[in-house]
Protein backbone atom coordinates (compact mmCIF):
# COMPACT_ATOMS: atom_id res chain seq x y z
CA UNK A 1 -58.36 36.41 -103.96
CA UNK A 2 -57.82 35.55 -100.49
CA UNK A 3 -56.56 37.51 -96.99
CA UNK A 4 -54.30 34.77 -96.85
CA UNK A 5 -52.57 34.79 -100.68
CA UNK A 6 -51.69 38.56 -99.74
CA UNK A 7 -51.19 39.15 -95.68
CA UNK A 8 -47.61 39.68 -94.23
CA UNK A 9 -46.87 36.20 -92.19
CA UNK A 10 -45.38 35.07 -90.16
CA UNK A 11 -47.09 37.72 -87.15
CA UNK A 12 -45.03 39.51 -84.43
CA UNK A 13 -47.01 39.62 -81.40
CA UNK A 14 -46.45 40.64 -77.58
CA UNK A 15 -47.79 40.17 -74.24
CA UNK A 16 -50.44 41.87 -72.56
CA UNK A 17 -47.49 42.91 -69.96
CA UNK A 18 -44.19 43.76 -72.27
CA UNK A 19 -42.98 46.89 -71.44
CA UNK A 20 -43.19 49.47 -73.72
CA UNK A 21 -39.38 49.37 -73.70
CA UNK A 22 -39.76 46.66 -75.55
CA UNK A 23 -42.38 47.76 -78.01
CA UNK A 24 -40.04 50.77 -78.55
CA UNK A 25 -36.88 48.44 -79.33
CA UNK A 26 -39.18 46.31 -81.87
CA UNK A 27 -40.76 49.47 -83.51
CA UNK A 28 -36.72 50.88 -83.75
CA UNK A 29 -35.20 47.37 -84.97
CA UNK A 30 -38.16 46.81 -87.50
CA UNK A 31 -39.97 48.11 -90.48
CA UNK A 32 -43.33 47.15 -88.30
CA UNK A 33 -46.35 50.07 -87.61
CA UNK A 34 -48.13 47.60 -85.61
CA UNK A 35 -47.71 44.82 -83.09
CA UNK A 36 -50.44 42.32 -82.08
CA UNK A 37 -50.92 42.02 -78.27
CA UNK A 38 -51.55 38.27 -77.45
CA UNK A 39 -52.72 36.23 -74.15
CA UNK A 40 -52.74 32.68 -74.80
CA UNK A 41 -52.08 32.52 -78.26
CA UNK A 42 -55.79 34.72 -78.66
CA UNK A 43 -55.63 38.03 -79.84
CA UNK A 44 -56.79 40.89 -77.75
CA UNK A 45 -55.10 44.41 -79.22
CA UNK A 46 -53.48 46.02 -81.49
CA UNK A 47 -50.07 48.61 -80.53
CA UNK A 48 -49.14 50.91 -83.16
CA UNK A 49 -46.08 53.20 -83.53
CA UNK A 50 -48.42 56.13 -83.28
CA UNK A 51 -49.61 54.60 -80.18
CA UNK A 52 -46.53 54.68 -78.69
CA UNK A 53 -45.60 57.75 -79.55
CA UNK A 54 -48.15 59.89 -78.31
CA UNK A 55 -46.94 58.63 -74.63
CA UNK A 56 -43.16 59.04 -75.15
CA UNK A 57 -41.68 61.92 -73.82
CA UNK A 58 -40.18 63.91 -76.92
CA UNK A 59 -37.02 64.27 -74.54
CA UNK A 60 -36.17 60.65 -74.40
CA UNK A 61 -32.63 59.70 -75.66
CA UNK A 62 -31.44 62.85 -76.77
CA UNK A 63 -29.32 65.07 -73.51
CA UNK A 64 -32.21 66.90 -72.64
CA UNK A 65 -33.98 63.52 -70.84
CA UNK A 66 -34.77 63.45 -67.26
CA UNK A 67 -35.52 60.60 -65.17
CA UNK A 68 -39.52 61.14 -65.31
CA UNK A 69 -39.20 61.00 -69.58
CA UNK A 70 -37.65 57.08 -69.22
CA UNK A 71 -40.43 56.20 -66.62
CA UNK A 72 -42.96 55.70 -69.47
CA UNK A 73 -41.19 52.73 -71.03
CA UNK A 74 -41.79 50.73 -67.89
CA UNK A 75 -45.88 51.05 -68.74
CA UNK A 76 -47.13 47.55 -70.11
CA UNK A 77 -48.24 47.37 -73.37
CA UNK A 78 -51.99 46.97 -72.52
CA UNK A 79 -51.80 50.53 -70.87
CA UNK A 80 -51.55 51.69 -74.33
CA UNK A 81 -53.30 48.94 -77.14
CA UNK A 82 -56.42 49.29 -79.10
CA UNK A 83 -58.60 46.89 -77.46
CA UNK A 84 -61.62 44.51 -79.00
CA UNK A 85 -59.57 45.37 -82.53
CA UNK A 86 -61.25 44.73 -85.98
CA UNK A 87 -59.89 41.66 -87.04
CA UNK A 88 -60.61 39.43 -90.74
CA UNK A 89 -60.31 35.59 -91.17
CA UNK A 90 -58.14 34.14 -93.38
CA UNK A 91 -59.98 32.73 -95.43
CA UNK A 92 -61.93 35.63 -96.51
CA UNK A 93 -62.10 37.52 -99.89
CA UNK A 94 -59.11 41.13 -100.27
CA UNK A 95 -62.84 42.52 -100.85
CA UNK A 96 -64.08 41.89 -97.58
CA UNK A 97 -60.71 43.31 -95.64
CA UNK A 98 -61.53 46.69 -98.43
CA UNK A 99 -64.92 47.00 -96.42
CA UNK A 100 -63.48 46.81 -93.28
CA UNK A 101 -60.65 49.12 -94.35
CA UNK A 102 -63.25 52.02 -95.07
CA UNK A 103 -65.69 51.29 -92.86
CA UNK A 104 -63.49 51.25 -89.48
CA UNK A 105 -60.66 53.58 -91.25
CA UNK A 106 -57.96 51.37 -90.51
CA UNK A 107 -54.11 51.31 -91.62
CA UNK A 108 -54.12 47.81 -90.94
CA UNK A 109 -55.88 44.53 -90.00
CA UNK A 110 -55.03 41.67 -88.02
CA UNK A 111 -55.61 37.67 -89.57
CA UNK A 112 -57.07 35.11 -87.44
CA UNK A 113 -57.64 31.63 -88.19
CA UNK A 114 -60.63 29.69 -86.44
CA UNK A 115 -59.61 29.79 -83.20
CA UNK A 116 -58.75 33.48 -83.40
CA UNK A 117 -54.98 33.12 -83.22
CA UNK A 118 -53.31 35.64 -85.12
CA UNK A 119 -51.65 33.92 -88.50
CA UNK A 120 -50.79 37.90 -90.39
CA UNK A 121 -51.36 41.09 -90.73
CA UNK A 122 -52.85 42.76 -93.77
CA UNK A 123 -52.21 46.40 -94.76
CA UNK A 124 -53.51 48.53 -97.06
CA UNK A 125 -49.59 48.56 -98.77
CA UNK A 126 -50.49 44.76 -99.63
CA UNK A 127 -53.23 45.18 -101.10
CA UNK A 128 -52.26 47.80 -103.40
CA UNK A 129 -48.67 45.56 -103.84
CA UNK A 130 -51.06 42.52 -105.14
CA UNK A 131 -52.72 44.84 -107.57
CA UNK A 132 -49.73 46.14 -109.11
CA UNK A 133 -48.30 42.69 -109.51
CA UNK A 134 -48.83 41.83 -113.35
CA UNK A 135 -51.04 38.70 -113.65
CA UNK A 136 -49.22 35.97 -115.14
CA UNK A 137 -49.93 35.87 -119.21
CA UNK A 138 -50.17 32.45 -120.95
CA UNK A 139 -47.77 32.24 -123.29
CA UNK A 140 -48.38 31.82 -127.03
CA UNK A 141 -46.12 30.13 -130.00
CA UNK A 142 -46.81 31.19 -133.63
């Protein structure tokens, strides 16, 4: 089977520069763990939600917050990505992205096609969700 039968498409991506105000609005509107940072259409890094949170203030939004917790979300996305990230293509095998899985000890992994634009996003959730699905059974008459 494929990267491509399985991964979650279409991608949600950002800029390099997005402020992580934004990230943090995307992360609290969405069921997303990770955005792909983008220049150009290429991809460059990966934000997760843990990323973010390790440089939010704990304070922020609740009446404890002080001007210097809210600074944070003007930082720019590439202050806090995963650079160079581990990345499959499409058209390889859900066996391949397992190796890579392990290997690297990722949560997720980002899809490319040939020109290394970003086309999904493959978790480890999908690939457990395409082994659970029963196969299809041909069906039989007497």
């Amino acid at each position: 089977m494929s990267v491509k039968a399985i991964m979650s498409s279409p991608v949600t991506t950002i800029g390099l520069d997005d402020k992580l105000a934004v990230v943090n609005d995307m992360f609290s509107n969405t069921k997303f763990h990770h955005l792909l940072v983008v220049e150009n259409g290429k991809l460059l890094g990966v934000v997760s939600d843990r990323d973010l949170l390790k440089v939010l203030s704990p304070q922020l939004g609740t009446v404890a917050e002080k001007l210097s917790d809210t600074v944070t979300l003007n930082k720019k996305a590439h202050q806090i990505m995963s650079r160079k990230p581990v990345y499959i293509e499409q058209h390889r095998s859900v066996h391949d992205a397992i190796e890579l899985f392990l290997e690297h000890n990722l949560s997720c992994i980002p899809v490319v096609d040939s020109n290394n634009f970003p086309v999904g996003i493959l978790s480890w959730r999908d690939i457990l969700g395409a082994i659970k699905r029963p196969k299809s059974r041909p069906v039989t008459t007497p």
